[in-house]
N, C-alpha and C. Protein backbone atom coordinates (compact mmCIF):
# COMPACT_ATOMS: atom_id res chain seq x y z
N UNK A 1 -1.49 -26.55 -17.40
CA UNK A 1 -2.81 -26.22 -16.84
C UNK A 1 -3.70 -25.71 -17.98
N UNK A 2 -5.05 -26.23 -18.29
CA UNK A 2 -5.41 -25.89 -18.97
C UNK A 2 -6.68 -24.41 -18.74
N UNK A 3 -7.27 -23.63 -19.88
CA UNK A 3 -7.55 -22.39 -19.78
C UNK A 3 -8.73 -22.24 -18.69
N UNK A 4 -9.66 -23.74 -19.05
CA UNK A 4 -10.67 -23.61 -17.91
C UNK A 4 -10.08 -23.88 -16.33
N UNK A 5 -9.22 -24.10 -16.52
CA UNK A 5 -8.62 -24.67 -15.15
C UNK A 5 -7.96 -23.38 -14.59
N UNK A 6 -7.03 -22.50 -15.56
CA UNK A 6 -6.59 -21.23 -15.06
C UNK A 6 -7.24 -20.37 -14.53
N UNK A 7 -8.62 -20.14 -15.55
CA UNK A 7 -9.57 -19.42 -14.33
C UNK A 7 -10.18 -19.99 -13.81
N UNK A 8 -10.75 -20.88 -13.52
CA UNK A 8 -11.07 -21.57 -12.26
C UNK A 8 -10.25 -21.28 -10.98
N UNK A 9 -8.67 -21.15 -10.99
CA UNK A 9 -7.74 -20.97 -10.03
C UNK A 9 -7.44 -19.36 -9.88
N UNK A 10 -7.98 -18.43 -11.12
CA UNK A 10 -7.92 -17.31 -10.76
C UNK A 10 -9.18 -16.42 -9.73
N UNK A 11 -10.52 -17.54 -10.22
CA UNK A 11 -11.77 -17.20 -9.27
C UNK A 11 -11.22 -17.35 -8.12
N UNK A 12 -10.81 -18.15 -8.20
CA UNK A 12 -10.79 -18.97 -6.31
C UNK A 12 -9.78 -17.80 -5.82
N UNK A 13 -8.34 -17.68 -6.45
CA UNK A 13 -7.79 -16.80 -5.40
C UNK A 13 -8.59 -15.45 -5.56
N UNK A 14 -9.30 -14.86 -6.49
CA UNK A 14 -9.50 -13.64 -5.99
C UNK A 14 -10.91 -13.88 -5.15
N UNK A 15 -11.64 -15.00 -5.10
CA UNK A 15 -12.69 -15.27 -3.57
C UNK A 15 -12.08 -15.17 -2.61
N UNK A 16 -10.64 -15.70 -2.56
CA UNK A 16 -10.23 -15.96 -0.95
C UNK A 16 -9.77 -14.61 -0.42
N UNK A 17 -8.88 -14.15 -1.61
CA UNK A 17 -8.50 -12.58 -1.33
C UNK A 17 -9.75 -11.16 -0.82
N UNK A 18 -10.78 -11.60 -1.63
CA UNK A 18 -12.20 -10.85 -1.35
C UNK A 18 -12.68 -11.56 0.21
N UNK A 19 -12.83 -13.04 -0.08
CA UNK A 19 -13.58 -12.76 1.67
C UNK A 19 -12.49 -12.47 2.56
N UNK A 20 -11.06 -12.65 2.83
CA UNK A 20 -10.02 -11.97 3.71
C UNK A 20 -10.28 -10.83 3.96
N UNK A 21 -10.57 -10.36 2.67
CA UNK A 21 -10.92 -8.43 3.32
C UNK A 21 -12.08 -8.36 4.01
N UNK A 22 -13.28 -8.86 3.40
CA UNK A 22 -14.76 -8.80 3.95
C UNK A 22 -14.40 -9.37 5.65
N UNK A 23 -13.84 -10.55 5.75
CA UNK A 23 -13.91 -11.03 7.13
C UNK A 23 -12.97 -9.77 8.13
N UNK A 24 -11.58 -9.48 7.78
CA UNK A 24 -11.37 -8.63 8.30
C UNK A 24 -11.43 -7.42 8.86
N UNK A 25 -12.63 -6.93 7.89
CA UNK A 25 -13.76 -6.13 8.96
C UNK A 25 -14.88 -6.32 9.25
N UNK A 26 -15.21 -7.41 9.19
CA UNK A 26 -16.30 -8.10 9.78
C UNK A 26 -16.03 -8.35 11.35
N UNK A 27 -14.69 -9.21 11.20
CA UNK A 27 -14.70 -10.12 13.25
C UNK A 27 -13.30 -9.69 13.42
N UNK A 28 -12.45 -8.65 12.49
CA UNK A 28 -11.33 -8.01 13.12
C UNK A 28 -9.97 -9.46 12.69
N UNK A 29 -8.71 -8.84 12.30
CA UNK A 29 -7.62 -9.53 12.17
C UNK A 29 -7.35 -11.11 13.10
N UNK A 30 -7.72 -10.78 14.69
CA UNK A 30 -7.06 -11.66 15.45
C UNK A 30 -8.27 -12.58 15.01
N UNK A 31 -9.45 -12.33 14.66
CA UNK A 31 -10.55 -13.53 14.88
C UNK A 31 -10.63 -14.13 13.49
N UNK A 32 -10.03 -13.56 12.65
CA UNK A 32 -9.54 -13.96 11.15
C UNK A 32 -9.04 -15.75 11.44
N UNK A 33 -9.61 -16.60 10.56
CA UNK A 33 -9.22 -17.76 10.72
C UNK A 33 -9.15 -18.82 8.98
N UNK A 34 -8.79 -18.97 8.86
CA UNK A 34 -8.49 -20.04 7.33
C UNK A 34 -9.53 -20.26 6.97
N UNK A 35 -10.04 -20.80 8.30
CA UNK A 35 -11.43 -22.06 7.85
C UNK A 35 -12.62 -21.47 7.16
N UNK A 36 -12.74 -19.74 8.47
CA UNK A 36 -13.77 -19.02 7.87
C UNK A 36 -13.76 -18.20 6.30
N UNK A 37 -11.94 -18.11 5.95
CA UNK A 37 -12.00 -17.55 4.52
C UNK A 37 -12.66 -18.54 3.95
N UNK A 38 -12.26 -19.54 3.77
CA UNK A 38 -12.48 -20.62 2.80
C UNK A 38 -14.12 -20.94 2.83
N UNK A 39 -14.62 -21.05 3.90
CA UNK A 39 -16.04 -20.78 4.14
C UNK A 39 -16.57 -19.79 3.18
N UNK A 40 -16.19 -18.44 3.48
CA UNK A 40 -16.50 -17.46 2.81
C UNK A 40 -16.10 -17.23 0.93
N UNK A 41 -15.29 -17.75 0.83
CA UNK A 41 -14.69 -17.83 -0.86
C UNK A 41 -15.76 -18.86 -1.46
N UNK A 42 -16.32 -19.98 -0.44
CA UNK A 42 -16.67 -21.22 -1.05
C UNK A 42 -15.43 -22.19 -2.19
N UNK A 43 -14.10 -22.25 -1.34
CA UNK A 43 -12.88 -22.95 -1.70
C UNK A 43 -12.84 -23.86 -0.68
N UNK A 44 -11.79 -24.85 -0.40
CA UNK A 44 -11.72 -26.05 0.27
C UNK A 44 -10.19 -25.32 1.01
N UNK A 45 -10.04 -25.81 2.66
CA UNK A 45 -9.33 -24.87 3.20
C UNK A 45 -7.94 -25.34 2.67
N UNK A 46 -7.28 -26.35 1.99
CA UNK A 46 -6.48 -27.24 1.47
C UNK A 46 -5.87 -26.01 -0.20
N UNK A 47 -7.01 -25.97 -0.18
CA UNK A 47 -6.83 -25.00 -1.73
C UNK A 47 -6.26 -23.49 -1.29
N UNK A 48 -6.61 -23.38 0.34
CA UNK A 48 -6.03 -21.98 0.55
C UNK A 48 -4.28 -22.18 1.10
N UNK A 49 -4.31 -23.26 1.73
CA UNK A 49 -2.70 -23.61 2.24
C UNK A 49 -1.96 -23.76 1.12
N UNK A 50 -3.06 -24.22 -0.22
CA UNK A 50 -1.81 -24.88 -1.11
C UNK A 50 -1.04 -23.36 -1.77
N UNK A 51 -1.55 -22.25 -1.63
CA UNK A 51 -1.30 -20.85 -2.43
C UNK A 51 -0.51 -20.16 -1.27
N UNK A 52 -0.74 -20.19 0.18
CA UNK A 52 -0.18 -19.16 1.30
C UNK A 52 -0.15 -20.17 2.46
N UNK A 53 1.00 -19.95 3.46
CA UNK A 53 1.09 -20.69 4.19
C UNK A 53 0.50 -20.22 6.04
N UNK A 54 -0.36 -19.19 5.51
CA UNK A 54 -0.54 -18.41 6.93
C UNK A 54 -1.93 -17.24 6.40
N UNK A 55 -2.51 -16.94 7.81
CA UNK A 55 -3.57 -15.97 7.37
C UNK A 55 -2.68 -14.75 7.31
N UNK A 56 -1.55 -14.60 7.38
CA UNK A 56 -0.91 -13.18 7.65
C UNK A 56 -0.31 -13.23 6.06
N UNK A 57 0.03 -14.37 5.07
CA UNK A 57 0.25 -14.18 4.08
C UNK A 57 -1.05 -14.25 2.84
N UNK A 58 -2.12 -14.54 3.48
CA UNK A 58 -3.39 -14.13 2.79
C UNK A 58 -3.39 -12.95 2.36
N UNK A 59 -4.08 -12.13 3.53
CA UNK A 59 -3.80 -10.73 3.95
C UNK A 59 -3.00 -9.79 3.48
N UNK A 60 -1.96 -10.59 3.36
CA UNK A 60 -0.78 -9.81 2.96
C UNK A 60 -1.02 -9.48 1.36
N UNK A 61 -1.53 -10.73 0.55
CA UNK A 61 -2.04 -11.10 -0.78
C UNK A 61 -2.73 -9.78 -1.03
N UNK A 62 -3.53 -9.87 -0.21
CA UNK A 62 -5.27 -9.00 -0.50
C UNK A 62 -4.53 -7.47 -0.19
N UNK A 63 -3.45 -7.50 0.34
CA UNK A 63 -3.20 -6.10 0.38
C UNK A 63 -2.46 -5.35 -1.14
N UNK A 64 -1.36 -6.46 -1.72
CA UNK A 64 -0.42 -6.58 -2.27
C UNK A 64 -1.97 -6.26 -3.69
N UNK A 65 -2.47 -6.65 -3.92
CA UNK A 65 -3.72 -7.09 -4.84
C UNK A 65 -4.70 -5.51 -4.79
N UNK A 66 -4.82 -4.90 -3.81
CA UNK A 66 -5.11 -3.38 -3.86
C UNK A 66 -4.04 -2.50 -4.32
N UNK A 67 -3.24 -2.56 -4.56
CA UNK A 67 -1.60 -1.37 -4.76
C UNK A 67 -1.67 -1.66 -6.40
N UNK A 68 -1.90 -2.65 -6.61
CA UNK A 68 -1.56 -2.69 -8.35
C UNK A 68 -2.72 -2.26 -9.46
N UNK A 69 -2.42 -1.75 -10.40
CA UNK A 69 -3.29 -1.42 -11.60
C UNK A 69 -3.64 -2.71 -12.48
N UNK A 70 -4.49 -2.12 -13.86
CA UNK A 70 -5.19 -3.72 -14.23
C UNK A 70 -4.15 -4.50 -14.75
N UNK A 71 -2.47 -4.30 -14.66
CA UNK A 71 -1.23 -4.34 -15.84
C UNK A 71 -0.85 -4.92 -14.60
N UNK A 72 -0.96 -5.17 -13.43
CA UNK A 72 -0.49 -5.85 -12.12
C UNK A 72 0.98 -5.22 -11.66
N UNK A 73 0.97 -3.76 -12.30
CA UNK A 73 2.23 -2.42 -11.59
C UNK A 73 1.89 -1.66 -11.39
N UNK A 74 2.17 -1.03 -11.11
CA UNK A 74 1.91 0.38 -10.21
C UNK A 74 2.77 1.27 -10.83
N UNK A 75 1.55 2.28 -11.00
CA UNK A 75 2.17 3.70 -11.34
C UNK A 75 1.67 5.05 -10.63
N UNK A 76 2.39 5.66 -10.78
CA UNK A 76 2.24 7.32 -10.22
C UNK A 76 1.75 8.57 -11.26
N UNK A 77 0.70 9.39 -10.99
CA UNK A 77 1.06 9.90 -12.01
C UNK A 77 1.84 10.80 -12.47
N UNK A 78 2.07 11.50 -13.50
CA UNK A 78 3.40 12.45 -13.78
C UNK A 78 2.48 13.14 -15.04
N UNK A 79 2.07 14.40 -14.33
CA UNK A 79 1.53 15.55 -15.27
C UNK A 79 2.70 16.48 -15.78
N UNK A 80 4.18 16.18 -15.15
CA UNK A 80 5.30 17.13 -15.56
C UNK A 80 5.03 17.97 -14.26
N UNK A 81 4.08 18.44 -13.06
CA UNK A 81 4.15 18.92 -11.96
C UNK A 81 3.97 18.43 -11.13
N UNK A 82 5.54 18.15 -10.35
CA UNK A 82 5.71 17.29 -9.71
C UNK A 82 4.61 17.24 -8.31
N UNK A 83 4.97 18.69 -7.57
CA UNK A 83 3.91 19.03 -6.28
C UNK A 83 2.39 18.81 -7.03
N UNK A 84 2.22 18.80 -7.56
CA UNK A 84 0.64 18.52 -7.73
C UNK A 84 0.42 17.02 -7.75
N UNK A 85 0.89 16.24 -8.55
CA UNK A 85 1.12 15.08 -8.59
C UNK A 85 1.40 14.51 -7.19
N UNK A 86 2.23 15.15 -6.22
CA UNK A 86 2.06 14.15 -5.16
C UNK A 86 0.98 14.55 -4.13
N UNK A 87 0.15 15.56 -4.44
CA UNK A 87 -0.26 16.12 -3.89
C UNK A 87 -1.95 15.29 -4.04
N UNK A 88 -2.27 14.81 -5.56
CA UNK A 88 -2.97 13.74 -6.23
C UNK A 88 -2.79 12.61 -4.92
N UNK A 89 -1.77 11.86 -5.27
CA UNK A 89 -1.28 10.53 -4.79
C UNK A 89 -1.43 10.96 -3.21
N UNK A 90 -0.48 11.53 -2.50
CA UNK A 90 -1.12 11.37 -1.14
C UNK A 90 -2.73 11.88 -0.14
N UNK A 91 -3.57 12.54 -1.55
CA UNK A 91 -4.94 12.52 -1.19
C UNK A 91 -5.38 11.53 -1.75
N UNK A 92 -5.51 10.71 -2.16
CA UNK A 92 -6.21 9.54 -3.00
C UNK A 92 -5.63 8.63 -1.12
N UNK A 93 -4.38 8.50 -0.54
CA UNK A 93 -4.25 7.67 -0.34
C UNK A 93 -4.29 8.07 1.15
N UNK A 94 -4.75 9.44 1.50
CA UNK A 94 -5.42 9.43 2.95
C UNK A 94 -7.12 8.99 2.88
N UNK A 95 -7.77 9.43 1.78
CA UNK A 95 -8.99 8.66 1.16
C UNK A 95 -9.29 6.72 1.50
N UNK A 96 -8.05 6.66 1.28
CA UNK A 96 -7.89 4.82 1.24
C UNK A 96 -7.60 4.69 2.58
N UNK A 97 -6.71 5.15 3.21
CA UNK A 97 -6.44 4.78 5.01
C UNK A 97 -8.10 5.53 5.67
N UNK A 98 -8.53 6.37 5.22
CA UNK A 98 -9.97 6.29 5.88
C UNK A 98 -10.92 5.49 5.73
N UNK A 99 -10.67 4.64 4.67
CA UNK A 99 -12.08 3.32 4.49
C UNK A 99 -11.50 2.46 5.76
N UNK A 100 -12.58 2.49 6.47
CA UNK A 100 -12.47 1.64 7.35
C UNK A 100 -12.10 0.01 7.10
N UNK A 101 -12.75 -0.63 5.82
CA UNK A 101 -12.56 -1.81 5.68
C UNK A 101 -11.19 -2.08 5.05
N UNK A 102 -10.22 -0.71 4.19
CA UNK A 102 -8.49 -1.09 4.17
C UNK A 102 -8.26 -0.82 5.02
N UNK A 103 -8.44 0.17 6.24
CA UNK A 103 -7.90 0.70 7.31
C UNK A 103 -7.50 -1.10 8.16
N UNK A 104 -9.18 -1.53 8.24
CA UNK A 104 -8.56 -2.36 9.24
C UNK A 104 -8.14 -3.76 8.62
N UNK A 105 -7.55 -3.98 7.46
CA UNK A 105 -6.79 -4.14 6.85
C UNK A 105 -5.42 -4.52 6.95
N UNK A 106 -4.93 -3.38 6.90
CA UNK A 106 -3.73 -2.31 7.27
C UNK A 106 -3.37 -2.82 8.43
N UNK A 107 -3.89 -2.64 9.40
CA UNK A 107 -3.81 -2.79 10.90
C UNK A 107 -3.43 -3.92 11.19
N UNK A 108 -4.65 -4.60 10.57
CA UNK A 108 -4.12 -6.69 11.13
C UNK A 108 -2.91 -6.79 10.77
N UNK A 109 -2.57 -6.47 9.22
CA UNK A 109 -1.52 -7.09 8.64
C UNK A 109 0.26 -6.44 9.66
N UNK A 110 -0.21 -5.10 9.42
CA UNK A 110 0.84 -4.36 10.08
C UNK A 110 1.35 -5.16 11.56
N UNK A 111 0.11 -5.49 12.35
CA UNK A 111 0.07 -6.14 13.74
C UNK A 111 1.08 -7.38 13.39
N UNK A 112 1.16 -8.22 12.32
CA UNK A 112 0.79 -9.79 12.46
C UNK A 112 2.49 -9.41 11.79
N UNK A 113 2.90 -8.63 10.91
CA UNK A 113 4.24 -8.14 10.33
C UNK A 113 5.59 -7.91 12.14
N UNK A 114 4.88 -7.18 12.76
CA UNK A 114 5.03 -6.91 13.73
C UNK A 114 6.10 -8.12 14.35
N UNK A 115 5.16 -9.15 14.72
CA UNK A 115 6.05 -10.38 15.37
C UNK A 115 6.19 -11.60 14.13
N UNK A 116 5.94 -11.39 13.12
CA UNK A 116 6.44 -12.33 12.21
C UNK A 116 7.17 -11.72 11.32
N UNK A 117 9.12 -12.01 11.45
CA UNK A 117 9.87 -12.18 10.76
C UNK A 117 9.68 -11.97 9.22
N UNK A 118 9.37 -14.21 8.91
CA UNK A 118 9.13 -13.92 7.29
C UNK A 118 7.81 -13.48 6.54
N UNK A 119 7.08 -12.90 7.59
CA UNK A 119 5.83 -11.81 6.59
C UNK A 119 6.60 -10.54 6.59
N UNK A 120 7.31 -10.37 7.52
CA UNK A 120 7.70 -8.93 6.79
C UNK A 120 8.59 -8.90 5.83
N UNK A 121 9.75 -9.92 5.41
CA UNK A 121 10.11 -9.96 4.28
C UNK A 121 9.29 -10.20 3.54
N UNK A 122 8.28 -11.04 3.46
CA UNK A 122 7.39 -10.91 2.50
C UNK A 122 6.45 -9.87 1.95
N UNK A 123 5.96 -8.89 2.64
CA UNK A 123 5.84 -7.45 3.02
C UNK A 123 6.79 -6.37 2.14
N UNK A 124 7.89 -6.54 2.67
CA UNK A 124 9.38 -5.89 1.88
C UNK A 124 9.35 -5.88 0.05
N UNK A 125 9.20 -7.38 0.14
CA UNK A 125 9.47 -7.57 -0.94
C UNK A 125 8.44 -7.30 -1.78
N UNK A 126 7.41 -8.44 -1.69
CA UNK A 126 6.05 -7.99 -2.48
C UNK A 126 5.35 -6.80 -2.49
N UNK A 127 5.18 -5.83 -1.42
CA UNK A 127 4.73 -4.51 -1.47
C UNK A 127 5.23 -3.34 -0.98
N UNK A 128 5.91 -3.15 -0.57
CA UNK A 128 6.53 -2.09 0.02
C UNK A 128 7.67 -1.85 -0.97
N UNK A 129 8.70 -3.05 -1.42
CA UNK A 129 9.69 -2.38 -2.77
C UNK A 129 8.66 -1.98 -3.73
N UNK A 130 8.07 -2.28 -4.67
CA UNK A 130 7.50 -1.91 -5.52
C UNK A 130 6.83 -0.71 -5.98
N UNK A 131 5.95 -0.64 -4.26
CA UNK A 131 5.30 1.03 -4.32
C UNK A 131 6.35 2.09 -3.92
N UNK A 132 7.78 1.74 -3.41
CA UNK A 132 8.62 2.50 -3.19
C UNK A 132 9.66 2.92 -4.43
N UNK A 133 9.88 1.70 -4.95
CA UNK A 133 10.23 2.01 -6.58
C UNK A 133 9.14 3.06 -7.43
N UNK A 134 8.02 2.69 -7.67
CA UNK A 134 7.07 3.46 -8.27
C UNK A 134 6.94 4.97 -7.86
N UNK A 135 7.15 5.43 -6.60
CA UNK A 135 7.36 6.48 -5.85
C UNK A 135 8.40 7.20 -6.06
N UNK A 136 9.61 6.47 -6.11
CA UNK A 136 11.54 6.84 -6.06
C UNK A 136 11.06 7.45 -8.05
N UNK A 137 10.76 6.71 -8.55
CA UNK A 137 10.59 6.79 -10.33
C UNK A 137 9.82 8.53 -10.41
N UNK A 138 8.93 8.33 -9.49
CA UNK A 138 7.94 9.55 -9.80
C UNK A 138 8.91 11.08 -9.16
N UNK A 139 9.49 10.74 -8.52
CA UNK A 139 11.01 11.51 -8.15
C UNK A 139 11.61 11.93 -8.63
N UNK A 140 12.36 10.76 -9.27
CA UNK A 140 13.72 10.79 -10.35
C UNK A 140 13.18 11.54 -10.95
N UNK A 141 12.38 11.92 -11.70
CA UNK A 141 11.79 12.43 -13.11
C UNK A 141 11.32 13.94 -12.42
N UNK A 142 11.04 14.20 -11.69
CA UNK A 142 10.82 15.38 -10.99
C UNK A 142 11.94 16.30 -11.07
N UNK A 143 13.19 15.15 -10.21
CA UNK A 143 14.62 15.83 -10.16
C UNK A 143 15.27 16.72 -11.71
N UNK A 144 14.60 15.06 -12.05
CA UNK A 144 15.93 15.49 -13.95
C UNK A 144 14.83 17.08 -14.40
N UNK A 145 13.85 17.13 -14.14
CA UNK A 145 13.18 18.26 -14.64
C UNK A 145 13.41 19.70 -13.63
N UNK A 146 14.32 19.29 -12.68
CA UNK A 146 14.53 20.67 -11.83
C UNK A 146 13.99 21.11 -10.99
N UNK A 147 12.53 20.02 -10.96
CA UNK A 147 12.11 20.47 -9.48
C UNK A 147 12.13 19.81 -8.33
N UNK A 148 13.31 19.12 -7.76
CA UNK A 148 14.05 19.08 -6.72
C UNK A 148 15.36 19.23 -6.91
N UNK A 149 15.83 19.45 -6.15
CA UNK A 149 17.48 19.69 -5.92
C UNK A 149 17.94 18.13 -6.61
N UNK A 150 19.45 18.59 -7.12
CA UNK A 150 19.78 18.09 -7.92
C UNK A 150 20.44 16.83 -7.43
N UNK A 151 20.84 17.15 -6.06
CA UNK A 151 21.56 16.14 -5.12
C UNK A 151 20.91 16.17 -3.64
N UNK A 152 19.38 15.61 -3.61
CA UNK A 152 18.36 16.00 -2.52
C UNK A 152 18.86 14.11 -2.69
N UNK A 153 18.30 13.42 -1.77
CA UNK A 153 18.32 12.09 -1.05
C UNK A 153 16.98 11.89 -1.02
N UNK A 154 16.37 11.09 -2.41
CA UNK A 154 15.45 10.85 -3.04
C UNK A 154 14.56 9.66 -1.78
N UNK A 155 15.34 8.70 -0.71
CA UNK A 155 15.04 7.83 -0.37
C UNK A 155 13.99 8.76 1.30
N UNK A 156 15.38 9.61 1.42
CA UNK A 156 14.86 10.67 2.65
C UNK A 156 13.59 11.42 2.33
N UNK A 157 13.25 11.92 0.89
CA UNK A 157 12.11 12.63 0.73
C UNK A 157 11.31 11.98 0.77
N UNK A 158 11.13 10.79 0.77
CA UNK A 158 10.04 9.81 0.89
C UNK A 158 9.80 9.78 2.22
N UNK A 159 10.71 9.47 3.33
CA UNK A 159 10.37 9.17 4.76
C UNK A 159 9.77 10.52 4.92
N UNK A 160 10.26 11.71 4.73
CA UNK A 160 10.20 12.65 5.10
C UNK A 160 8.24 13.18 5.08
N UNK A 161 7.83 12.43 3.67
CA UNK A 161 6.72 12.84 3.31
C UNK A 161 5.45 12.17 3.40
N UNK A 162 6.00 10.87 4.24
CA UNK A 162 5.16 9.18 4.20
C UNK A 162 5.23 9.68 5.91
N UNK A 163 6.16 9.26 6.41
CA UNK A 163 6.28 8.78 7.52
C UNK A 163 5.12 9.88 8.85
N UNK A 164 5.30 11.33 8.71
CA UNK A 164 3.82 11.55 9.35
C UNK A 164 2.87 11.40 9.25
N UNK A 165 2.56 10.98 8.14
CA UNK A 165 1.14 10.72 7.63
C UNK A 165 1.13 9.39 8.14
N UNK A 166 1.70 7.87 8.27
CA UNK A 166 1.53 6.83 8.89
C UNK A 166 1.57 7.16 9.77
N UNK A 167 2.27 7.73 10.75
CA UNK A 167 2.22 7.54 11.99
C UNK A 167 0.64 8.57 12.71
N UNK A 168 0.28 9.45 11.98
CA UNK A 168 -0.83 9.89 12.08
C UNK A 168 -2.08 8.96 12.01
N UNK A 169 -2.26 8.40 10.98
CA UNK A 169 -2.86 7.61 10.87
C UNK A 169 -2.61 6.20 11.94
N UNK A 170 -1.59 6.09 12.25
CA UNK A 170 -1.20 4.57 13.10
C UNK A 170 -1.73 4.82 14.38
N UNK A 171 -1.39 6.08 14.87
CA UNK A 171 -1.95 6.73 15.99
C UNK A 171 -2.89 7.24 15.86
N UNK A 172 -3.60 7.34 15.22
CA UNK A 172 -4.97 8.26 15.55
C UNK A 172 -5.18 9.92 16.19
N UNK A 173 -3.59 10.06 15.45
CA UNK A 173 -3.36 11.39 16.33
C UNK A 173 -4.34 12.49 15.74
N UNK A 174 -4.99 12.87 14.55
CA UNK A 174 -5.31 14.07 13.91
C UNK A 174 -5.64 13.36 12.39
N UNK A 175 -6.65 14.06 12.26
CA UNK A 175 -7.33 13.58 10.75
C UNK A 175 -6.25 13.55 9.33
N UNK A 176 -6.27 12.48 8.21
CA UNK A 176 -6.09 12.45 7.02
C UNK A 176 -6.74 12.94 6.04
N UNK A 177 -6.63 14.08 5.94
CA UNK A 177 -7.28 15.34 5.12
C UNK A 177 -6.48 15.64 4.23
N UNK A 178 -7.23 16.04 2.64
CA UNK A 178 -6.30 16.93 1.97
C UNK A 178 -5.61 18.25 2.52
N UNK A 179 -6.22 18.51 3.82
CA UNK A 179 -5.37 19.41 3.98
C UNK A 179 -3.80 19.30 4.64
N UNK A 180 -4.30 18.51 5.31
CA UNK A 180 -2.91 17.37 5.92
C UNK A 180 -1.82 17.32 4.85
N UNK A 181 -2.58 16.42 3.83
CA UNK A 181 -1.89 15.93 2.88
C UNK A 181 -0.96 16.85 1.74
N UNK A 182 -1.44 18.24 1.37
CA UNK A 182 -0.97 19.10 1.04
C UNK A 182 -0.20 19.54 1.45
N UNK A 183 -0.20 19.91 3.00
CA UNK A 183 1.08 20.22 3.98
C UNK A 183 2.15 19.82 4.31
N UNK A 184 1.90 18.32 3.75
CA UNK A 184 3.15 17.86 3.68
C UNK A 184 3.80 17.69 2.47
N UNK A 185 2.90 17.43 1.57
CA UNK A 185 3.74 17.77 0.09
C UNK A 185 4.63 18.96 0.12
N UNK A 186 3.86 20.08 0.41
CA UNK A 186 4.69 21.71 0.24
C UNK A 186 5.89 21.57 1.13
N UNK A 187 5.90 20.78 2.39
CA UNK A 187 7.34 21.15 3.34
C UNK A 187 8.37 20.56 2.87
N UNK A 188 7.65 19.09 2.28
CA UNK A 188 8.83 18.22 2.15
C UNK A 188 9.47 18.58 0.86
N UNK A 189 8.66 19.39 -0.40
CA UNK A 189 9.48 19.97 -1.05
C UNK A 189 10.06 21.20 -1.36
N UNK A 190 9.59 21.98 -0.33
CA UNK A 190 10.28 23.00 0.25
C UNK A 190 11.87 22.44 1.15
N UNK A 191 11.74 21.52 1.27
CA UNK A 191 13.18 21.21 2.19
C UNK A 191 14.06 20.49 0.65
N UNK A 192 13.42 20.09 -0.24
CA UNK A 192 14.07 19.50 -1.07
C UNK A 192 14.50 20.16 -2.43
N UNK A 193 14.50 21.65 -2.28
CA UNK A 193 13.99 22.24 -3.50
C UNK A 193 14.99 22.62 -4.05
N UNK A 194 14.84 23.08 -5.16
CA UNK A 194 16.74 23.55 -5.82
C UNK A 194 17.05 24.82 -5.52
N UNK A 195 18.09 24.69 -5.99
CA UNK A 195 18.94 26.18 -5.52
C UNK A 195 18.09 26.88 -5.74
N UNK A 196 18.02 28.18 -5.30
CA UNK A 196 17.09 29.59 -4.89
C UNK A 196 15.81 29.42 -5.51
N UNK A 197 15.26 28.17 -5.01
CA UNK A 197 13.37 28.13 -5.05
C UNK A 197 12.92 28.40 -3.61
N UNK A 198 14.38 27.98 -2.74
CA UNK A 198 13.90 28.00 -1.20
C UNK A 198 13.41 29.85 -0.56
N UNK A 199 12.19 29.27 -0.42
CA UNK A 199 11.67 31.02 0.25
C UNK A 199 12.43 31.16 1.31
């Protein structure tokens, strides 16, 4: 492939990936349709089948395509304090579940994961290992420095510290606030903490 041709194919997917998001909060996930991305990218709808075989693996694209830095990985940061640092990361990322246009996002894709099988392996694989590796890493390095327990269940502190905050957000139970978000940093490493840090 030659260089004009590479970006030529890099415009196009990041049009299709850009109008997926724009349409998706425009007319909502279910009214999401191929024809209208491709409309909207100004691509041929042939050029969008030939890259993804479904609007749920578009979507999935455009989500996978927000999580990464300009190096196309993901990192966490690590000031050497660990609670502050996640304390960073899960306000940045109740910030992001409040934009309405990732929110509803989020939602379609989550919906469409829901009853399709191989999007959620695709899901698994392409975004969810990755930011969970990047997460588990920002851990490990926490641990070896002593501030978690030495034999805490690195996979559990994650559910422990993710999982109300989605389901808050999934439900609409109570706002995504730094203050939220703080509260759960402090418990979950208060439950995880090393020998006699526990108050």
């Amino acid at each position: 492939m030659s260089p004009d041709t590479t970006r030529r194919s890099d415009r196009s997917r990041r049009a299709v990936l850009a109008a997926a998001r724009d349409l998706v909060v425009e007319v909502g996930y279910p009214r999401l349709s191929i024809e209208a991305v491709a409309r909207h990218a100004g691509v041929g709808k042939q050029t969008i089948y030939r890259w993804w075989p479904s609007k749920g693996a578009v979507v999935l694209d455009a989500v996978r395509a927000l999580s990464e830095d300009e190096t196309g990985g993901i990192t966490l940061p690590d000031t050497g304090d660990l609670e502050a640092d996640l304390k960073t990361v899960l306000r940045a990322t109740a910030v992001e579940f409040g934009d309405p246009a990732l929110s509803a996002l989020l939602r379609g894709l989550y919906a469409e994961i829901a009853v399709d099988p191989e999007l959620a392996m695709l899901y698994r694989e392409q975004v969810d290992r990755p930011v969970t590796e990047a997460k588990l890493a920002r851990l490990r390095a926490g641990q070896r420095a002593g501030q978690l327990h030495p034999e805490a269940d690195l996979a559990l502190c994650l559910d422990l510290l993710y999982a109300p905050f989605v389901q808050r957000w999934l439900l609409r139970t109570g706002p995504l606030d730094a203050a939220f978000a703080d509260a759960l940093v402090e418990a979950t490493l208060r439950a995880f903490a090393p020998v006699g840090d526990v108050e």
